[in-house]
C-alpha atoms as a PDB file:
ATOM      1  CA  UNK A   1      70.888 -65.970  14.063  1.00  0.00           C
ATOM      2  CA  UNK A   2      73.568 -65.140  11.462  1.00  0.00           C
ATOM      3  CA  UNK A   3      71.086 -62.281  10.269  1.00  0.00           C
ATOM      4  CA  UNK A   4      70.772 -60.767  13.618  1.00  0.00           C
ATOM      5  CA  UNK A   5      74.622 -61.308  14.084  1.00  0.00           C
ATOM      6  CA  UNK A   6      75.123 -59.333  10.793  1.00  0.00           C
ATOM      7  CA  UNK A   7      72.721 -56.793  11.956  1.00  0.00           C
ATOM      8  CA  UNK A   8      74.098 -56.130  15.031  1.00  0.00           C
ATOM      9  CA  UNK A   9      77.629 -55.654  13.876  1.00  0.00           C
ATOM     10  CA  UNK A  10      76.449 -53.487  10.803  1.00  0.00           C
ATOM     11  CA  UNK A  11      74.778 -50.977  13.273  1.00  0.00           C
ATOM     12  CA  UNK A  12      77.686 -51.240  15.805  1.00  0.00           C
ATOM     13  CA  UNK A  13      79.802 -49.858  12.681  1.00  0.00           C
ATOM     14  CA  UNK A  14      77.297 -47.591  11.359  1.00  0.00           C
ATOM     15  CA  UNK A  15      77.369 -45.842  14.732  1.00  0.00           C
ATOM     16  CA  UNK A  16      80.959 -46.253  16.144  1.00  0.00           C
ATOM     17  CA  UNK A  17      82.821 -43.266  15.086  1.00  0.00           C
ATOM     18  CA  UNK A  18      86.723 -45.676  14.619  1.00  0.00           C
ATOM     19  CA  UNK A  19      87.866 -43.537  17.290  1.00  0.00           C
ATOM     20  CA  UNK A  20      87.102 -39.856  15.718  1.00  0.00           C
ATOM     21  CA  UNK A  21      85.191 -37.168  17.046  1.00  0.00           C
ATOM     22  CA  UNK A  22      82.229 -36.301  15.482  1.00  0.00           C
ATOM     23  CA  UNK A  23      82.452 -32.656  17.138  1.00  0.00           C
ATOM     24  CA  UNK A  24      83.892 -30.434  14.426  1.00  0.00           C
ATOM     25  CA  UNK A  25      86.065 -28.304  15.692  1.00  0.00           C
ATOM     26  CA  UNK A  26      85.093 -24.304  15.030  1.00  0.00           C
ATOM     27  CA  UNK A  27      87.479 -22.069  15.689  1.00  0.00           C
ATOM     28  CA  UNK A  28      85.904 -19.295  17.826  1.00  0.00           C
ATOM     29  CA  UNK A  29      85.969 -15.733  16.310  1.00  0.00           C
ATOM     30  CA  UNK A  30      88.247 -13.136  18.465  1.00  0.00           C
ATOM     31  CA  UNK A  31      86.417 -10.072  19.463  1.00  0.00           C
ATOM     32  CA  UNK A  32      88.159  -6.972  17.923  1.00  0.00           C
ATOM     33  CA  UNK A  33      86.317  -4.250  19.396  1.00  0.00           C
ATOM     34  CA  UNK A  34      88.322  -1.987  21.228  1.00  0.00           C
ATOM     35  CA  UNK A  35      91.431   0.172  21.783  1.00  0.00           C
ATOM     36  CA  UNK A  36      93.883  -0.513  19.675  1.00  0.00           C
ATOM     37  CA  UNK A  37      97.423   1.241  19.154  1.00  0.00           C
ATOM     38  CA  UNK A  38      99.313   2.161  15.804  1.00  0.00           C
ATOM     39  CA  UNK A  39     102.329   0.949  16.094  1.00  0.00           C
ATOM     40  CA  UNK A  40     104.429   3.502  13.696  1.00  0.00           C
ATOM     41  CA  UNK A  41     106.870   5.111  15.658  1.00  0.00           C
ATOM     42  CA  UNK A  42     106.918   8.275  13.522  1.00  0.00           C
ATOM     43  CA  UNK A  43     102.948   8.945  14.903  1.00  0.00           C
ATOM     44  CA  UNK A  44     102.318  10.105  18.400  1.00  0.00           C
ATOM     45  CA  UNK A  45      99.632   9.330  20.437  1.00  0.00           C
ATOM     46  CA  UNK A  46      98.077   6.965  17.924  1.00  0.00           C
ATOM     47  CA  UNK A  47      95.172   5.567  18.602  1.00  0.00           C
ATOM     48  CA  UNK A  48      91.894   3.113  16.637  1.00  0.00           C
ATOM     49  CA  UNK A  49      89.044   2.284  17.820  1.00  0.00           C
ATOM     50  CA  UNK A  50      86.856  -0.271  15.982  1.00  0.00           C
ATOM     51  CA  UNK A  51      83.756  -1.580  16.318  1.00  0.00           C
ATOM     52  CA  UNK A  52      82.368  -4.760  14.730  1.00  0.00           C
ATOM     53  CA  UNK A  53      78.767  -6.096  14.818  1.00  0.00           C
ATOM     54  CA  UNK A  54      77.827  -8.937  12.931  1.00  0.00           C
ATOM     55  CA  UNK A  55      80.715  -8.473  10.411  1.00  0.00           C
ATOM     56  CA  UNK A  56      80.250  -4.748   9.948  1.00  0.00           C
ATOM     57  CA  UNK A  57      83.686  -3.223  10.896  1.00  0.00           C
ATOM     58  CA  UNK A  58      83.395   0.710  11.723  1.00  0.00           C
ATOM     59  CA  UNK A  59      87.396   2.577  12.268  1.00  0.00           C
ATOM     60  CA  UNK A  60      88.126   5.492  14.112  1.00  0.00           C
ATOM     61  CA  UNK A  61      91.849   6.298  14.013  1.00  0.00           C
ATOM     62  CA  UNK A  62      93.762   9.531  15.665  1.00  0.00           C
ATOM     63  CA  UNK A  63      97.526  10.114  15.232  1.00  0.00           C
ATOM     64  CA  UNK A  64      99.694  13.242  15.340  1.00  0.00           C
ATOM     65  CA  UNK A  65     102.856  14.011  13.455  1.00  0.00           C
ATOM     66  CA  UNK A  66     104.816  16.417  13.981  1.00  0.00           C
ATOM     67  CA  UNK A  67     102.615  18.075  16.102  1.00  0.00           C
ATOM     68  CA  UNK A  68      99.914  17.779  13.353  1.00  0.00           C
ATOM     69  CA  UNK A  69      96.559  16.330  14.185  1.00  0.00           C
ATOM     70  CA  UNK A  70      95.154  13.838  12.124  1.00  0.00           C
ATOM     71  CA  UNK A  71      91.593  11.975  11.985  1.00  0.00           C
ATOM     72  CA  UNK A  72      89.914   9.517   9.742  1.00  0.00           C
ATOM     73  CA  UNK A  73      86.919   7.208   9.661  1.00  0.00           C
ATOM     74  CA  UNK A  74      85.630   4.536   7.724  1.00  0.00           C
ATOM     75  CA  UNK A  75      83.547   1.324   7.639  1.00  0.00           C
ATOM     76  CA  UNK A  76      83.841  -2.346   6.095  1.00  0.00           C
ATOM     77  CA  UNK A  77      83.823  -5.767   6.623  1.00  0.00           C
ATOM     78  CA  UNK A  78      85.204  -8.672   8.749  1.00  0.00           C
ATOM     79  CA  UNK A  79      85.605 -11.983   6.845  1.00  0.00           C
ATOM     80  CA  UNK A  80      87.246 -14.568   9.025  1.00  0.00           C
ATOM     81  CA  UNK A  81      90.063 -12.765  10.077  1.00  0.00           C
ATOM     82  CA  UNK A  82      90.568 -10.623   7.350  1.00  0.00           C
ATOM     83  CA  UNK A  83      89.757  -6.911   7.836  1.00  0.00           C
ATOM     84  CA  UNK A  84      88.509  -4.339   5.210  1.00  0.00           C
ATOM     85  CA  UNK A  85      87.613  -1.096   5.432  1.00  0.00           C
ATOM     86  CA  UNK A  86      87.437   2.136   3.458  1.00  0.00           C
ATOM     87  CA  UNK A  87      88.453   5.350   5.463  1.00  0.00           C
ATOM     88  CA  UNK A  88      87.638   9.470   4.918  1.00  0.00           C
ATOM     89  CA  UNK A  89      90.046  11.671   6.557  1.00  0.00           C
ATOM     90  CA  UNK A  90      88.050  14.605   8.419  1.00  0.00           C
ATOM     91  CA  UNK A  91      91.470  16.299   9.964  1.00  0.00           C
ATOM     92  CA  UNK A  92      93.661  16.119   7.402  1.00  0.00           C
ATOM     93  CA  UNK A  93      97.799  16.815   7.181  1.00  0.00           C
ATOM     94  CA  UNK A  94      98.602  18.834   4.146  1.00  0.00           C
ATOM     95  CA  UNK A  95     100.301  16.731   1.490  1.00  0.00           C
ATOM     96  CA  UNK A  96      98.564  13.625   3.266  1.00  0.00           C
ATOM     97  CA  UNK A  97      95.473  11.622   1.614  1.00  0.00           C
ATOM     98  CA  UNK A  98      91.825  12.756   1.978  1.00  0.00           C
ATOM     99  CA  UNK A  99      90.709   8.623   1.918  1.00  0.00           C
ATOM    100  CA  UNK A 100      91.743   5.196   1.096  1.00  0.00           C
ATOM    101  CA  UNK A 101      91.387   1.798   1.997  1.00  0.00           C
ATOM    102  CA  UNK A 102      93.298  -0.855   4.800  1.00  0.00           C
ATOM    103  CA  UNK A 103      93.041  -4.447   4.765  1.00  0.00           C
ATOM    104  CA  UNK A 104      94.500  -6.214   7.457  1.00  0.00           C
ATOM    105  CA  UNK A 105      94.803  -9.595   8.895  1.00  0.00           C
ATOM    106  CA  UNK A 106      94.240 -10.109  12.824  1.00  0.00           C
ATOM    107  CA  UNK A 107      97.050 -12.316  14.189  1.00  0.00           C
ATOM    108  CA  UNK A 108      95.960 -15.831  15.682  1.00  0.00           C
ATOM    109  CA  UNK A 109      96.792 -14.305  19.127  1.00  0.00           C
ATOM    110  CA  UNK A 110      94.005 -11.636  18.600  1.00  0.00           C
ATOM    111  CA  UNK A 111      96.796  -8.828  20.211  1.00  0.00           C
ATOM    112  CA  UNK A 112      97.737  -7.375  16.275  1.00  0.00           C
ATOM    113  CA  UNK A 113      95.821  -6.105  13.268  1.00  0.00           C
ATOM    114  CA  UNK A 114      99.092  -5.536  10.722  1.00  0.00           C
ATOM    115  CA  UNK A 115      98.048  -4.963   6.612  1.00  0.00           C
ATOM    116  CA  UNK A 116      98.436  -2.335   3.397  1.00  0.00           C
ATOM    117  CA  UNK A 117      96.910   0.996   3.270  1.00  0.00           C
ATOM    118  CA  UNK A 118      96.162   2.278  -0.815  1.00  0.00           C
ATOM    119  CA  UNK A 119      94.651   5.650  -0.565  1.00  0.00           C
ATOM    120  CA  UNK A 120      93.527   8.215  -2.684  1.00  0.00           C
ATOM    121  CA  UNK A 121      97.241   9.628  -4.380  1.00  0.00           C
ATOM    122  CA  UNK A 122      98.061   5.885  -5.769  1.00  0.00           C
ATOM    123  CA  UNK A 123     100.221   5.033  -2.726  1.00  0.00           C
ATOM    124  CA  UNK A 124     100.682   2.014  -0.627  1.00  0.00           C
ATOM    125  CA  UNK A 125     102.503   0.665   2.079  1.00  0.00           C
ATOM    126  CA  UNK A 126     102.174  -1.468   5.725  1.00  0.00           C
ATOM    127  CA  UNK A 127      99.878  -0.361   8.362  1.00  0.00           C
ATOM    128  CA  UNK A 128      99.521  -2.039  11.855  1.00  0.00           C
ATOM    129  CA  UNK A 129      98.001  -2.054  14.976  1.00  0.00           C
ATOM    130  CA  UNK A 130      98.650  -3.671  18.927  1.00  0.00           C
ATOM    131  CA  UNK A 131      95.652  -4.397  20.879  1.00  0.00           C
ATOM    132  CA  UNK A 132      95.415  -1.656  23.943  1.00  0.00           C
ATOM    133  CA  UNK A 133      92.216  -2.771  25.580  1.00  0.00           C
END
């Protein structure tokens, strides 16, 4: 009898979970594929479009500046929500980089993609994006 009692409540512990779920909680990965906006006010008519398949990140991004066109491309990787990506510029500004790289972070509401650009001429600075669509 005492065996079976001590059986009973060894399994009723083994199995009882103290009140804890046993579910662990995954945070669900925000879809980034779409329009997104630069938000520099010195572009115009800004815009990225990205693309991400199983952690493959491809970048489109348009912008004009002072009436200049500009256009580059690039691809990467998506870890967690970390962004990187190396770009090639095929419409170029003169004086502007020909390529570089962006890393940026997506924010926990999924609505901004705000980094650091390093391209090609050894210079740096912030580079971010609002979601569009």
């Amino acid at each position: 009898m005492k065996k079976r009692l001590f059986y009973l409540l060894f399994a009723s512990i083994l199995f009882s979970n103290f009140g804890y779920s046993q579910k662990k909680s995954a945070t669900q990965k925000i879809d980034i594929n779409g329009v997104w906006e630069d938000i520099n006010p010195d572009v115009k008519n800004a815009i990225v479009i990205i693309s991400e398949q199983n952690g493959k990140v491809v970048f489109s991004h348009y912008l004009e500046w002072k009436g200049q066109k500009f256009v580059e491309s690039g691809t990467g990787k998506r870890i967690g929500n970390t962004i990187g990506y190396t770009v090639d510029v095929t419409l170029p500004i003169k004086g502007w980089a020909t390529a570089g790289t962006h890393t940026l972070t997506l924010s926990e509401d999924g609505n901004t993609l705000e980094g650091t650009f390093v391209d090609n001429k050894k210079r740096t600075g912030p580079i971010a994006f609002k979601r569009v669509r």
